[in-house]
PDB file of N, CA and C in Angstrom:
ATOM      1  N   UNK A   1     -30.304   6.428 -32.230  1.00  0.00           N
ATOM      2  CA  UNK A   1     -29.473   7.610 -32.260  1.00  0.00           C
ATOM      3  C   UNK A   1     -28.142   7.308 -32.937  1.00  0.00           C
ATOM      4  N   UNK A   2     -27.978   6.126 -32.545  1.00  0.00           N
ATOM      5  CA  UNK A   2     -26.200   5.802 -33.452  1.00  0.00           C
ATOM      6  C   UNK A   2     -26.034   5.720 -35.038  1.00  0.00           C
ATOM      7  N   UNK A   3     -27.895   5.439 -35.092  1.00  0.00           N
ATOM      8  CA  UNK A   3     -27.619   5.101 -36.609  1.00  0.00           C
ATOM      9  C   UNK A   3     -27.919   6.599 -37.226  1.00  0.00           C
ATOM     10  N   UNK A   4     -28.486   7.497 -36.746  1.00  0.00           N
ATOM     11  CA  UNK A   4     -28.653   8.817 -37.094  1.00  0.00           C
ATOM     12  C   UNK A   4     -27.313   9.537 -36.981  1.00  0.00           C
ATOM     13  N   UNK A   5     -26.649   9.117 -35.721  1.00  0.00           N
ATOM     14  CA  UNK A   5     -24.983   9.904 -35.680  1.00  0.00           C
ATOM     15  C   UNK A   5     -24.391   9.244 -37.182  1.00  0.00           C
ATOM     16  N   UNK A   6     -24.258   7.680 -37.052  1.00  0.00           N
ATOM     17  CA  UNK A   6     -23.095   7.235 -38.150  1.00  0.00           C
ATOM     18  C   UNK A   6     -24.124   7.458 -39.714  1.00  0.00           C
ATOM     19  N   UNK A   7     -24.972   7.818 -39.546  1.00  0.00           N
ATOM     20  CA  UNK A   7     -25.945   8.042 -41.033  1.00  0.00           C
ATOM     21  C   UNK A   7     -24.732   9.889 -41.463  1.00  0.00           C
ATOM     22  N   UNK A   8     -24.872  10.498 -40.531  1.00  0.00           N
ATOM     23  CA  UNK A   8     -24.576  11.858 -40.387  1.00  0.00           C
ATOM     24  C   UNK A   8     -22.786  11.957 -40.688  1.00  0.00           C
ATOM     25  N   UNK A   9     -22.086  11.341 -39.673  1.00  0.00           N
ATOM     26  CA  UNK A   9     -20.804  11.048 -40.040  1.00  0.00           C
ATOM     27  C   UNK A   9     -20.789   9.943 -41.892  1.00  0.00           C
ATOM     28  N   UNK A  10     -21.604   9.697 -42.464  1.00  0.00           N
ATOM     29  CA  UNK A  10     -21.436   9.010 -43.034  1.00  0.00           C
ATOM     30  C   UNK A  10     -21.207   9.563 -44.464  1.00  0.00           C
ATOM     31  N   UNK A  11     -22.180  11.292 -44.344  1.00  0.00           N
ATOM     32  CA  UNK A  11     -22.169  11.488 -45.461  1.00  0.00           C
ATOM     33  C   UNK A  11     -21.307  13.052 -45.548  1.00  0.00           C
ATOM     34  N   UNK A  12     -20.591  12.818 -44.049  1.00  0.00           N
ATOM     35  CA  UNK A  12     -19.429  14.044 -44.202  1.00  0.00           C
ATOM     36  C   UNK A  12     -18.708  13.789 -45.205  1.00  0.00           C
ATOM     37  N   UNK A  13     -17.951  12.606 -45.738  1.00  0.00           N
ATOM     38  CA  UNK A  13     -17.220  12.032 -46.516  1.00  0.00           C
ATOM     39  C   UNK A  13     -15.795  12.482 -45.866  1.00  0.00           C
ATOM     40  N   UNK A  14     -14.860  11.939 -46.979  1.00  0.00           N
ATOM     41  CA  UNK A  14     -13.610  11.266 -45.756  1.00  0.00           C
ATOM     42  C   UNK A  14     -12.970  12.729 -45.087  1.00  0.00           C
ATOM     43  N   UNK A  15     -12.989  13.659 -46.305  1.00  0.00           N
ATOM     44  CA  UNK A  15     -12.255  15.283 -45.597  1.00  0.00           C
ATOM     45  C   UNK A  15     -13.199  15.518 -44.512  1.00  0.00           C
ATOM     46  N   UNK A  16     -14.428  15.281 -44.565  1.00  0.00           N
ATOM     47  CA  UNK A  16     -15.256  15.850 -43.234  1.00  0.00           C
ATOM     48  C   UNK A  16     -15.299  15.234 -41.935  1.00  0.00           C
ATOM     49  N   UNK A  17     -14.968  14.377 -42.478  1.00  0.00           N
ATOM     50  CA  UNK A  17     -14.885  13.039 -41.164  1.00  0.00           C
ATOM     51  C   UNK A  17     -13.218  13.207 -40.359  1.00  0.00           C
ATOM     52  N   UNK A  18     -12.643  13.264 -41.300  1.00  0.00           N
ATOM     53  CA  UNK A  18     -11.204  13.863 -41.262  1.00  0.00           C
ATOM     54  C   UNK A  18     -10.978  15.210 -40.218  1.00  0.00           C
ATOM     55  N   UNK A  19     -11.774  15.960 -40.700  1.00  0.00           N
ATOM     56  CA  UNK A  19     -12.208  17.051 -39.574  1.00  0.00           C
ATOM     57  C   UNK A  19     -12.623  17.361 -38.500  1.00  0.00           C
ATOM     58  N   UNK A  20     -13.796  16.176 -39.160  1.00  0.00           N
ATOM     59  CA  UNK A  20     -14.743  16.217 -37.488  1.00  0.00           C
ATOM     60  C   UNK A  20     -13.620  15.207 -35.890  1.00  0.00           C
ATOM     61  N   UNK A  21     -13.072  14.178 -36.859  1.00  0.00           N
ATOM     62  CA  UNK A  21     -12.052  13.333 -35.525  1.00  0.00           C
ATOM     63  C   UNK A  21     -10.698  14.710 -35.073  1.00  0.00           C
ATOM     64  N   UNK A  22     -10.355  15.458 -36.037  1.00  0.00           N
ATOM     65  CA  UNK A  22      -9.238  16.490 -35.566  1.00  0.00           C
ATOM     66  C   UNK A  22      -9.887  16.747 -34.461  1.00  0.00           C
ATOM     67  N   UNK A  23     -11.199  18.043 -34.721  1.00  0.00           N
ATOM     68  CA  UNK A  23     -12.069  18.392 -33.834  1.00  0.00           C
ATOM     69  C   UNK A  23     -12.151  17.860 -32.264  1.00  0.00           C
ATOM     70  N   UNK A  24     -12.961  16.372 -32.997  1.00  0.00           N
ATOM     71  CA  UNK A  24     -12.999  15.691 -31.144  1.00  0.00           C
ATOM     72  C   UNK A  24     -11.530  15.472 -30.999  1.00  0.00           C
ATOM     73  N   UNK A  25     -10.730  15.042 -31.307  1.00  0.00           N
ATOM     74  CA  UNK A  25      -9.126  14.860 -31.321  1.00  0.00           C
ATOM     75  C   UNK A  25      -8.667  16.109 -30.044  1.00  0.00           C
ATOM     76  N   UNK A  26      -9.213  16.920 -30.299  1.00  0.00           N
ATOM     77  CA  UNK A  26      -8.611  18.849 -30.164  1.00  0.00           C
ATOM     78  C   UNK A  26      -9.375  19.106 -28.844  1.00  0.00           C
ATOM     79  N   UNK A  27     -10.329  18.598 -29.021  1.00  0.00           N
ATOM     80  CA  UNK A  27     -11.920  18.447 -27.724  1.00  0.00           C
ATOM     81  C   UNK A  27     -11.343  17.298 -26.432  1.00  0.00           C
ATOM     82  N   UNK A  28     -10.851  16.242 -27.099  1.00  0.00           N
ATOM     83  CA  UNK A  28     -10.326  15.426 -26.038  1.00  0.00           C
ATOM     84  C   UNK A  28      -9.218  15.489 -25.011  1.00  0.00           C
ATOM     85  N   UNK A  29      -8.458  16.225 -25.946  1.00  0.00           N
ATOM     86  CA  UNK A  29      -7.282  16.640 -25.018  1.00  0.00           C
ATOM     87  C   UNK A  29      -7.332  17.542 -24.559  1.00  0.00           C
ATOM     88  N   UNK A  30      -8.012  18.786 -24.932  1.00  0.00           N
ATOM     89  CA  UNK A  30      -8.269  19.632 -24.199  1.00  0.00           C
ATOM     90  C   UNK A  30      -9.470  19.362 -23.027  1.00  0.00           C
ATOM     91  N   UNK A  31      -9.961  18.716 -22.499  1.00  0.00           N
ATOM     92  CA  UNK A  31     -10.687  18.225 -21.608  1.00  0.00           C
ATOM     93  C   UNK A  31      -9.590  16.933 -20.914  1.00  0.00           C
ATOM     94  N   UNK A  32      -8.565  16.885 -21.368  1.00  0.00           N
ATOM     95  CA  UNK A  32      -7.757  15.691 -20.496  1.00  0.00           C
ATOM     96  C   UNK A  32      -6.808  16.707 -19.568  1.00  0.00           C
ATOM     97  N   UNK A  33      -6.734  17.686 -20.263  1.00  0.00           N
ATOM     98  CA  UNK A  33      -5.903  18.699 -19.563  1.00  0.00           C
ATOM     99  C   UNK A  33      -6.846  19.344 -18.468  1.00  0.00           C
ATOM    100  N   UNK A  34      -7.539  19.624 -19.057  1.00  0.00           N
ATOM    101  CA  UNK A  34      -8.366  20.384 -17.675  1.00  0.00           C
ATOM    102  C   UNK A  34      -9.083  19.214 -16.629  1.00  0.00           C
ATOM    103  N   UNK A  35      -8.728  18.021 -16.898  1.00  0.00           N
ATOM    104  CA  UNK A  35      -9.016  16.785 -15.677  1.00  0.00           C
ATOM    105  C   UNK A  35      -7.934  17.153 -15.095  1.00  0.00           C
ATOM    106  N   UNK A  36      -6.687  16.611 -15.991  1.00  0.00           N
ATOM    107  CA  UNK A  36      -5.857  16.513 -14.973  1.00  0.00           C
ATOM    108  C   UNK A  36      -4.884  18.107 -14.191  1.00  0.00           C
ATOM    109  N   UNK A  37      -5.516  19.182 -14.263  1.00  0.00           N
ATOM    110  CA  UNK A  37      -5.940  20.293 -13.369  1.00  0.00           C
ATOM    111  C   UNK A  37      -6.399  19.906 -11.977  1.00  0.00           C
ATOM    112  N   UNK A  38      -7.694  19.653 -12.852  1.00  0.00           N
ATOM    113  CA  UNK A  38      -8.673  19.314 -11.126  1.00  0.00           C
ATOM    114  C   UNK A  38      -7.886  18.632 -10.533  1.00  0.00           C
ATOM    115  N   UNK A  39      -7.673  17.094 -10.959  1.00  0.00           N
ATOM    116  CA  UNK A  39      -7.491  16.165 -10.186  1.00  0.00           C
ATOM    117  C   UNK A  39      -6.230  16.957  -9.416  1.00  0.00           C
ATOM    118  N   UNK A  40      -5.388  17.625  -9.920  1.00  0.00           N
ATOM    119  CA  UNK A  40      -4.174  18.511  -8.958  1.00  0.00           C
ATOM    120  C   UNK A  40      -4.591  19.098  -8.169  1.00  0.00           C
ATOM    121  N   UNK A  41      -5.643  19.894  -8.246  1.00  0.00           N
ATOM    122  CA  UNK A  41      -6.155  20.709  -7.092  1.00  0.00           C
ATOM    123  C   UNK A  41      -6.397  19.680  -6.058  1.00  0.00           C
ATOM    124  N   UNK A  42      -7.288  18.849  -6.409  1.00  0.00           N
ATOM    125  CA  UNK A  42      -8.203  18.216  -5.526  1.00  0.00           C
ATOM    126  C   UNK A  42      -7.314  17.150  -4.862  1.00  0.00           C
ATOM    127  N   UNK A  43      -6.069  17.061  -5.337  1.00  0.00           N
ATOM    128  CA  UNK A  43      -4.810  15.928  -4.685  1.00  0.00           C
ATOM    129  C   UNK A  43      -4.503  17.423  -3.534  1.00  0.00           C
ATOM    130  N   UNK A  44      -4.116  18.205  -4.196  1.00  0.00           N
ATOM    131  CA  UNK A  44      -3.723  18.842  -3.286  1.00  0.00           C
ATOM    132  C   UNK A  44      -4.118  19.639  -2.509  1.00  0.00           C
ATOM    133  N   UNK A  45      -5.659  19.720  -2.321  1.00  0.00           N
ATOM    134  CA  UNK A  45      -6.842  20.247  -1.166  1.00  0.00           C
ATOM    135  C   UNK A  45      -6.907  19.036  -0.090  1.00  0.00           C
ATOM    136  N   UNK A  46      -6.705  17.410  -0.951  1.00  0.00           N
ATOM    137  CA  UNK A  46      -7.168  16.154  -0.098  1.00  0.00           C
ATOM    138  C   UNK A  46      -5.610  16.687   1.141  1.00  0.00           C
ATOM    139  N   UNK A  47      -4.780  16.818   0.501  1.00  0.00           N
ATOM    140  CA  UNK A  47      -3.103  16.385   1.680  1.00  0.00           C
ATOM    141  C   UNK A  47      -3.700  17.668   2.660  1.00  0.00           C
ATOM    142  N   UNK A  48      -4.162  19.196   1.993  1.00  0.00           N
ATOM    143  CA  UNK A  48      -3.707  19.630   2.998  1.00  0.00           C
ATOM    144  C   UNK A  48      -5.208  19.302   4.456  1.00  0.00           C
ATOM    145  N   UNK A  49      -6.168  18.886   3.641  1.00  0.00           N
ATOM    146  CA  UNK A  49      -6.800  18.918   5.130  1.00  0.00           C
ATOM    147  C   UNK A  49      -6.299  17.471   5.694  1.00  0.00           C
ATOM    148  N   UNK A  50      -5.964  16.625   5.308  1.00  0.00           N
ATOM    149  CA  UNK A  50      -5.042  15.467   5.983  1.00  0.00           C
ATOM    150  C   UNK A  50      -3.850  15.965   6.716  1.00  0.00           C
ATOM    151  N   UNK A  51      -3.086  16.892   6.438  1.00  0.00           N
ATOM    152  CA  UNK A  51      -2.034  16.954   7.174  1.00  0.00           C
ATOM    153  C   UNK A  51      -2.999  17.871   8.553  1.00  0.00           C
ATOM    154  N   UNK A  52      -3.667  18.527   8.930  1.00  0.00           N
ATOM    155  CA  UNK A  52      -4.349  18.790   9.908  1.00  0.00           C
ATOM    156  C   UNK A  52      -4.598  18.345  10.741  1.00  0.00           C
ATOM    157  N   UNK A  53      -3.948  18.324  11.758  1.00  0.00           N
ATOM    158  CA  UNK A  53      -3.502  17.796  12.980  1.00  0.00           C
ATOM    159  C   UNK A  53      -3.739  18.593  14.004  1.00  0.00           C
ATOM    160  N   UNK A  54      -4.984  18.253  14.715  1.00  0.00           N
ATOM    161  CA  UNK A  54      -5.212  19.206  15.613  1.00  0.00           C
ATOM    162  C   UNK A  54      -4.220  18.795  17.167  1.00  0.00           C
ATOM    163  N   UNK A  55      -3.427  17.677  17.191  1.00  0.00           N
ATOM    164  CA  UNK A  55      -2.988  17.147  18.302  1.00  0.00           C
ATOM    165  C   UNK A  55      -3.997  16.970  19.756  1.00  0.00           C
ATOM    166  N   UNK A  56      -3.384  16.356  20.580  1.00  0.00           N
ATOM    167  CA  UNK A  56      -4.297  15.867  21.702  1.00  0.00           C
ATOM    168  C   UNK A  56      -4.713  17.064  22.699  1.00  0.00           C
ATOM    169  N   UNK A  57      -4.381  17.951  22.293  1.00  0.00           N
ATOM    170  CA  UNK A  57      -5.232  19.267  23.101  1.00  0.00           C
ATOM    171  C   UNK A  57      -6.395  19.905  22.509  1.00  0.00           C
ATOM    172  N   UNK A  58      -7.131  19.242  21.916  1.00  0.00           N
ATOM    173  CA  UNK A  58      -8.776  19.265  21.525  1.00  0.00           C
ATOM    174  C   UNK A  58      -9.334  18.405  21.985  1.00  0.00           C
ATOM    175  N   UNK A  59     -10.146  18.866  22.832  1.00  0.00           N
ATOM    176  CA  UNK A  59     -11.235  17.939  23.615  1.00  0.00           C
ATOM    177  C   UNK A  59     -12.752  18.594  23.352  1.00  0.00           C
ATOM    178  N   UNK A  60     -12.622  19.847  23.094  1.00  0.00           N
ATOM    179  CA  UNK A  60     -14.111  20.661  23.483  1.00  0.00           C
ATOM    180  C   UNK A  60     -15.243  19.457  22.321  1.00  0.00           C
ATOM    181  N   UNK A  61     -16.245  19.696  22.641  1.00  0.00           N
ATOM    182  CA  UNK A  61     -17.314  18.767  21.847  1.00  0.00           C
ATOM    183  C   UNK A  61     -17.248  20.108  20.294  1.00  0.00           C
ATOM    184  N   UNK A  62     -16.813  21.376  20.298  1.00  0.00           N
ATOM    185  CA  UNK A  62     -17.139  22.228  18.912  1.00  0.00           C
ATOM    186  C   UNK A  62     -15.708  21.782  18.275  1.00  0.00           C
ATOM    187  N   UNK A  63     -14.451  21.038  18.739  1.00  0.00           N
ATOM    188  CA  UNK A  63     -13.027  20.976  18.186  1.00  0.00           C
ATOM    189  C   UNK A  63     -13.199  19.168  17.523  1.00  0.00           C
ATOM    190  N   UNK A  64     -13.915  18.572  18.328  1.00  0.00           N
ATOM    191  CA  UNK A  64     -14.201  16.503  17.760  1.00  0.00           C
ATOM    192  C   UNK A  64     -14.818  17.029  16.977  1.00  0.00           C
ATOM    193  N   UNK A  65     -16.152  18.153  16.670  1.00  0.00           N
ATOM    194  CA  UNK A  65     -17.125  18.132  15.474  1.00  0.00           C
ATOM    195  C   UNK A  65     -16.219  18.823  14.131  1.00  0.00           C
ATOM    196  N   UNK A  66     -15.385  19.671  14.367  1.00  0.00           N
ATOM    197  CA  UNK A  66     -14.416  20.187  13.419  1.00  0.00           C
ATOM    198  C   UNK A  66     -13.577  19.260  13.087  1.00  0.00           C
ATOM    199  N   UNK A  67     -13.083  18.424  13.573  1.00  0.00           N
ATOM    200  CA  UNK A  67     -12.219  16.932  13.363  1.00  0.00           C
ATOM    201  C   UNK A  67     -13.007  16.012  12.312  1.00  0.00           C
ATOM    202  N   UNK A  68     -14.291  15.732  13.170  1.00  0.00           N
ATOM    203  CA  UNK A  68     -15.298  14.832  12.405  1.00  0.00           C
ATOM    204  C   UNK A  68     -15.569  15.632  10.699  1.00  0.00           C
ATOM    205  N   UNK A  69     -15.972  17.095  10.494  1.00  0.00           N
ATOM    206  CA  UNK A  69     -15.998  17.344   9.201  1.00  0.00           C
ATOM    207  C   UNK A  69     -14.875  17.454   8.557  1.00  0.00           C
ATOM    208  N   UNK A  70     -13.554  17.674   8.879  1.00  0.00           N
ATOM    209  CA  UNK A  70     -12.677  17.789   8.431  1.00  0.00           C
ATOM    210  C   UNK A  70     -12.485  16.333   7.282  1.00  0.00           C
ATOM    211  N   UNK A  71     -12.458  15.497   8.345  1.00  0.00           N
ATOM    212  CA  UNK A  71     -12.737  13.959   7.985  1.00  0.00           C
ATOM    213  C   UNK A  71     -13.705  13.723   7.351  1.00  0.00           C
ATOM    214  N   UNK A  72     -14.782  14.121   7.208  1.00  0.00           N
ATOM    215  CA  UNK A  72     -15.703  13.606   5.899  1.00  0.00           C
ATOM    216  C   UNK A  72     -15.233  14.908   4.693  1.00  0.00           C
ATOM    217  N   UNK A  73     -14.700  15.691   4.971  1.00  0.00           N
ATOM    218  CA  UNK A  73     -14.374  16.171   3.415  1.00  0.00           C
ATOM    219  C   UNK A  73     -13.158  15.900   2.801  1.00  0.00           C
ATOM    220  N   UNK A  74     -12.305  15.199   4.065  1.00  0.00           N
ATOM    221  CA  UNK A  74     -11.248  14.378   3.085  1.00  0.00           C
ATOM    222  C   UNK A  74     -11.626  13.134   2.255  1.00  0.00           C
ATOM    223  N   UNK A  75     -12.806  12.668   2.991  1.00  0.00           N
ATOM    224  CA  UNK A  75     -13.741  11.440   2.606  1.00  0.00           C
ATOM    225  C   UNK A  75     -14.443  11.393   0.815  1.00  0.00           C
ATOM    226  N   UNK A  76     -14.610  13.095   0.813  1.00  0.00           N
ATOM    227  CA  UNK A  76     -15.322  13.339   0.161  1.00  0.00           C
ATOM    228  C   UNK A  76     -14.639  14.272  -1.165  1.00  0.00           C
ATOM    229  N   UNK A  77     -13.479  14.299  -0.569  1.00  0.00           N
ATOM    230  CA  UNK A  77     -11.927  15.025  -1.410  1.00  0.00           C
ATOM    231  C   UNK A  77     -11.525  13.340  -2.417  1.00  0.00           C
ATOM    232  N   UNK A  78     -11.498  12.015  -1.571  1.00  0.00           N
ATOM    233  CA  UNK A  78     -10.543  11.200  -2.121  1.00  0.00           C
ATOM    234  C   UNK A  78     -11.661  10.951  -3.308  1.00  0.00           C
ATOM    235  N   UNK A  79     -13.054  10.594  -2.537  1.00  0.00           N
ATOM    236  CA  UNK A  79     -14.280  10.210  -4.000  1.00  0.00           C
ATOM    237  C   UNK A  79     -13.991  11.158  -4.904  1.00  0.00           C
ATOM    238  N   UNK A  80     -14.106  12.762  -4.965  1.00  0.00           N
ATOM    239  CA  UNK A  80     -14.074  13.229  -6.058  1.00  0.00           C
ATOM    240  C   UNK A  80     -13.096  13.028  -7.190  1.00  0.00           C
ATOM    241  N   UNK A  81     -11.499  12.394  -6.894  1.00  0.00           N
ATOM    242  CA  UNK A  81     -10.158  12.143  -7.102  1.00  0.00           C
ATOM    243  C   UNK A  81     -10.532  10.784  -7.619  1.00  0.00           C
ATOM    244  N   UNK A  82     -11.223  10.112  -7.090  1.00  0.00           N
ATOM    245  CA  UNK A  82     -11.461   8.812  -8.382  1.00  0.00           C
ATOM    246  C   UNK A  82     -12.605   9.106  -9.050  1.00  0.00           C
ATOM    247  N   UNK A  83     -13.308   9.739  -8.898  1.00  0.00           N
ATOM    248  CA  UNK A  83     -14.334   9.653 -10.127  1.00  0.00           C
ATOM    249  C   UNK A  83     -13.380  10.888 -11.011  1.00  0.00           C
ATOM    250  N   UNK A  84     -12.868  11.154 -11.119  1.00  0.00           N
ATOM    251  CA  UNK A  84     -11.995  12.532 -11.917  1.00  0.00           C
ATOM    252  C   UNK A  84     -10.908  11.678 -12.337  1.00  0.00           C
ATOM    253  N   UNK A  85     -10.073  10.531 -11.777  1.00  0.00           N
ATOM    254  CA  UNK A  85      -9.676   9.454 -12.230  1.00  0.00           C
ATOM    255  C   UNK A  85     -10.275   8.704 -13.324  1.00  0.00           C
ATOM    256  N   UNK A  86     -11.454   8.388 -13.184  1.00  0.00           N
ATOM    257  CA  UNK A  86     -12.295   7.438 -14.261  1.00  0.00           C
ATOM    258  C   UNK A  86     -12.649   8.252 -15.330  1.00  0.00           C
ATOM    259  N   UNK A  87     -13.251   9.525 -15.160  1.00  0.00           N
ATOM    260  CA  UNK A  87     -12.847  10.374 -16.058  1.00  0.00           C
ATOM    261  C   UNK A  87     -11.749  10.411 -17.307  1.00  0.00           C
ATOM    262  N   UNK A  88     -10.657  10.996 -16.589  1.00  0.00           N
ATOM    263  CA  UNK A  88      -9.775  10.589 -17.369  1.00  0.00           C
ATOM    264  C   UNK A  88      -9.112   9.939 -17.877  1.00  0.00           C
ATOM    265  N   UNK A  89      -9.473   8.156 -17.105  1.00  0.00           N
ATOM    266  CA  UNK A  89      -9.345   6.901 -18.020  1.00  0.00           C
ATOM    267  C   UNK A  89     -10.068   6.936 -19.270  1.00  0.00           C
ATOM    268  N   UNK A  90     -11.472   7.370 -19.224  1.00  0.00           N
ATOM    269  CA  UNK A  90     -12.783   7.573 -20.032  1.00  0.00           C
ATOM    270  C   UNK A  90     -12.000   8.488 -21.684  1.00  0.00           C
ATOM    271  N   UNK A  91     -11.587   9.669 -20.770  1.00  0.00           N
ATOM    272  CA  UNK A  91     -11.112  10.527 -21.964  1.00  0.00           C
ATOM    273  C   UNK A  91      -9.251   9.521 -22.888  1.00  0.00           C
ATOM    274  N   UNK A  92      -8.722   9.383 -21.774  1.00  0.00           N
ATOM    275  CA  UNK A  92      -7.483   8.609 -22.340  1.00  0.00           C
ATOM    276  C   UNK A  92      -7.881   7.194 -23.856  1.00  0.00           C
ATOM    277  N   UNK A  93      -9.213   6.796 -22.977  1.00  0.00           N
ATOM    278  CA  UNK A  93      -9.317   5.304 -23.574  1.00  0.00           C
ATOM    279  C   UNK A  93     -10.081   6.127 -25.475  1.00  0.00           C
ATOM    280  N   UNK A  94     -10.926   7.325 -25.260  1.00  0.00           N
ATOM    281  CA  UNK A  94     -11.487   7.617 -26.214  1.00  0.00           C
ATOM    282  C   UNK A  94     -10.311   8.908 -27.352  1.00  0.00           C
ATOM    283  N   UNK A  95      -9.185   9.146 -26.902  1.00  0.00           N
ATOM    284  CA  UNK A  95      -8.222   9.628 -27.306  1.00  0.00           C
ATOM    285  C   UNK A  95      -7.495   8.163 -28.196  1.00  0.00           C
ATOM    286  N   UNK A  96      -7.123   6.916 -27.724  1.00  0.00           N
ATOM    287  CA  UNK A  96      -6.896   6.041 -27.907  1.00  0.00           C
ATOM    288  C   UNK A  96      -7.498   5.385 -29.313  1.00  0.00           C
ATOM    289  N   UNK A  97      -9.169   5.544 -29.253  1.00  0.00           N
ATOM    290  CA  UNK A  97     -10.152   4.915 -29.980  1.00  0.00           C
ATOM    291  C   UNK A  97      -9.498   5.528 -31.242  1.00  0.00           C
ATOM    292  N   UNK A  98      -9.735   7.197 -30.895  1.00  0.00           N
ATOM    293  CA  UNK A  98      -9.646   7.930 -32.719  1.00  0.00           C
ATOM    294  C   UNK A  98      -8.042   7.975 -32.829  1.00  0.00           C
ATOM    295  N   UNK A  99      -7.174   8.198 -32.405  1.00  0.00           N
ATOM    296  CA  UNK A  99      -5.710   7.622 -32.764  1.00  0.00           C
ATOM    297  C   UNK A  99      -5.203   6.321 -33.373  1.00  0.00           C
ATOM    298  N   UNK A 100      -6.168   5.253 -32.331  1.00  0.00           N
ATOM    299  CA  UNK A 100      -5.704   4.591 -33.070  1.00  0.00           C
ATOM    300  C   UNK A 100      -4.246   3.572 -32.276  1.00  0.00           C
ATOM    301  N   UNK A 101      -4.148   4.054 -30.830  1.00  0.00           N
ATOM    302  CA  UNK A 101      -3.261   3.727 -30.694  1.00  0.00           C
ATOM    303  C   UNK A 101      -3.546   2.652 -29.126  1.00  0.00           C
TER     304      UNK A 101
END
Protein backbone atom coordinates (compact mmCIF):
# COMPACT_ATOMS: atom_id res chain seq x y z
CA UNK A 1 0.00 0.00 0.00
CA UNK A 2 2.91 2.54 0.69
CA UNK A 3 4.33 1.92 -2.48
CA UNK A 4 0.93 2.55 -4.26
CA UNK A 5 0.40 5.79 -1.84
CA UNK A 6 4.19 7.15 -2.61
CA UNK A 7 3.79 5.76 -6.48
CA UNK A 8 0.51 8.22 -6.34
CA UNK A 9 2.09 11.14 -4.35
CA UNK A 10 4.85 10.67 -6.73
CA UNK A 11 3.36 11.64 -9.79
CA UNK A 12 1.33 14.67 -8.25
CA UNK A 13 4.56 16.51 -8.92
CA UNK A 14 5.90 19.19 -6.64
CA UNK A 15 2.62 21.85 -6.98
CA UNK A 16 0.45 18.75 -6.21
CA UNK A 17 2.29 17.43 -3.52
CA UNK A 18 2.55 21.02 -2.38
CA UNK A 19 -1.18 20.86 -2.08
CA UNK A 20 -1.87 17.72 -1.02
CA UNK A 21 0.67 18.44 2.50
CA UNK A 22 -1.38 22.13 2.77
CA UNK A 23 -4.46 19.86 2.71
CA UNK A 24 -3.30 17.26 5.41
CA UNK A 25 -1.48 20.41 6.98
CA UNK A 26 -5.33 22.04 7.19
CA UNK A 27 -6.74 18.28 8.16
CA UNK A 28 -4.26 18.07 11.04
CA UNK A 29 -4.92 20.92 12.83
CA UNK A 30 -8.15 20.95 12.41
CA UNK A 31 -8.49 17.55 14.11
CA UNK A 32 -5.88 18.86 16.88
CA UNK A 33 -8.42 21.37 17.67
CA UNK A 34 -11.26 19.30 17.95
CA UNK A 35 -8.97 16.80 20.37
CA UNK A 36 -8.16 19.29 22.30
CA UNK A 37 -12.14 20.18 22.73
CA UNK A 38 -12.82 16.77 23.89
CA UNK A 39 -10.05 16.36 25.98
CA UNK A 40 -11.73 19.82 27.78
CA UNK A 41 -14.90 18.37 28.09
CA UNK A 42 -13.80 15.18 29.30
CA UNK A 43 -11.18 17.07 31.96
CA UNK A 44 -14.01 18.74 32.89
CA UNK A 45 -16.87 15.91 33.18
CA UNK A 46 -13.70 13.78 35.03
CA UNK A 47 -13.50 16.95 38.14
CA UNK A 48 -17.04 17.27 38.25
CA UNK A 49 -18.01 13.67 39.10
CA UNK A 50 -14.79 13.67 41.42
CA UNK A 51 -15.77 16.55 43.28
CA UNK A 52 -19.02 14.43 44.32
CA UNK A 53 -19.06 13.93 47.62
CA UNK A 54 -21.74 12.21 48.92
CA UNK A 55 -20.32 12.63 52.69
CA UNK A 56 -20.78 10.03 55.51
CA UNK A 57 -24.58 10.09 55.52
CA UNK A 58 -24.92 7.41 52.74
CA UNK A 59 -25.16 4.15 53.96
CA UNK A 60 -28.28 2.68 52.02
CA UNK A 61 -26.83 -0.40 49.80
CA UNK A 62 -28.78 1.90 46.40
CA UNK A 63 -26.32 5.25 47.68
CA UNK A 64 -22.48 2.65 47.98
CA UNK A 65 -23.85 1.34 44.40
CA UNK A 66 -24.21 5.08 43.12
CA UNK A 67 -20.71 5.81 44.76
CA UNK A 68 -19.29 2.57 43.24
CA UNK A 69 -20.53 3.81 39.49
CA UNK A 70 -19.77 7.12 40.00
CA UNK A 71 -16.20 5.75 40.55
CA UNK A 72 -15.89 3.60 37.63
CA UNK A 73 -16.91 6.44 35.31
CA UNK A 74 -14.37 8.61 36.70
CA UNK A 75 -12.23 5.44 36.04
CA UNK A 76 -13.43 5.46 32.77
CA UNK A 77 -13.46 9.53 32.29
CA UNK A 78 -9.42 9.51 33.17
CA UNK A 79 -8.82 6.37 30.29
CA UNK A 80 -10.69 8.28 27.79
CA UNK A 81 -8.31 11.62 28.68
CA UNK A 82 -5.21 9.57 27.88
CA UNK A 83 -6.07 7.85 25.00
CA UNK A 84 -7.36 11.51 23.60
CA UNK A 85 -3.89 12.48 25.01
CA UNK A 86 -2.03 9.98 22.70
CA UNK A 87 -4.12 11.11 20.15
CA UNK A 88 -3.02 14.27 20.14
CA UNK A 89 0.62 13.45 20.67
CA UNK A 90 -0.13 11.24 17.37
CA UNK A 91 -1.61 14.37 15.57
CA UNK A 92 1.19 16.96 17.15
CA UNK A 93 4.11 14.44 16.17
CA UNK A 94 2.46 14.15 12.40
CA UNK A 95 1.93 18.10 12.21
CA UNK A 96 5.70 18.08 13.10
CA UNK A 97 6.62 15.37 10.28
CA UNK A 98 5.08 17.73 7.29
CA UNK A 99 6.40 21.10 8.87
CA UNK A 100 9.22 20.05 9.37
CA UNK A 101 9.74 21.20 12.65
Amino acid sequence: MEGLHAGLLGDLGAEGQAEHDAARLAALREQRMLLRGILDEVGLASGLVAATDPGESWRSAAQREYIERLQELAGDLRGAARKLEAALDAVHASIATLTGR
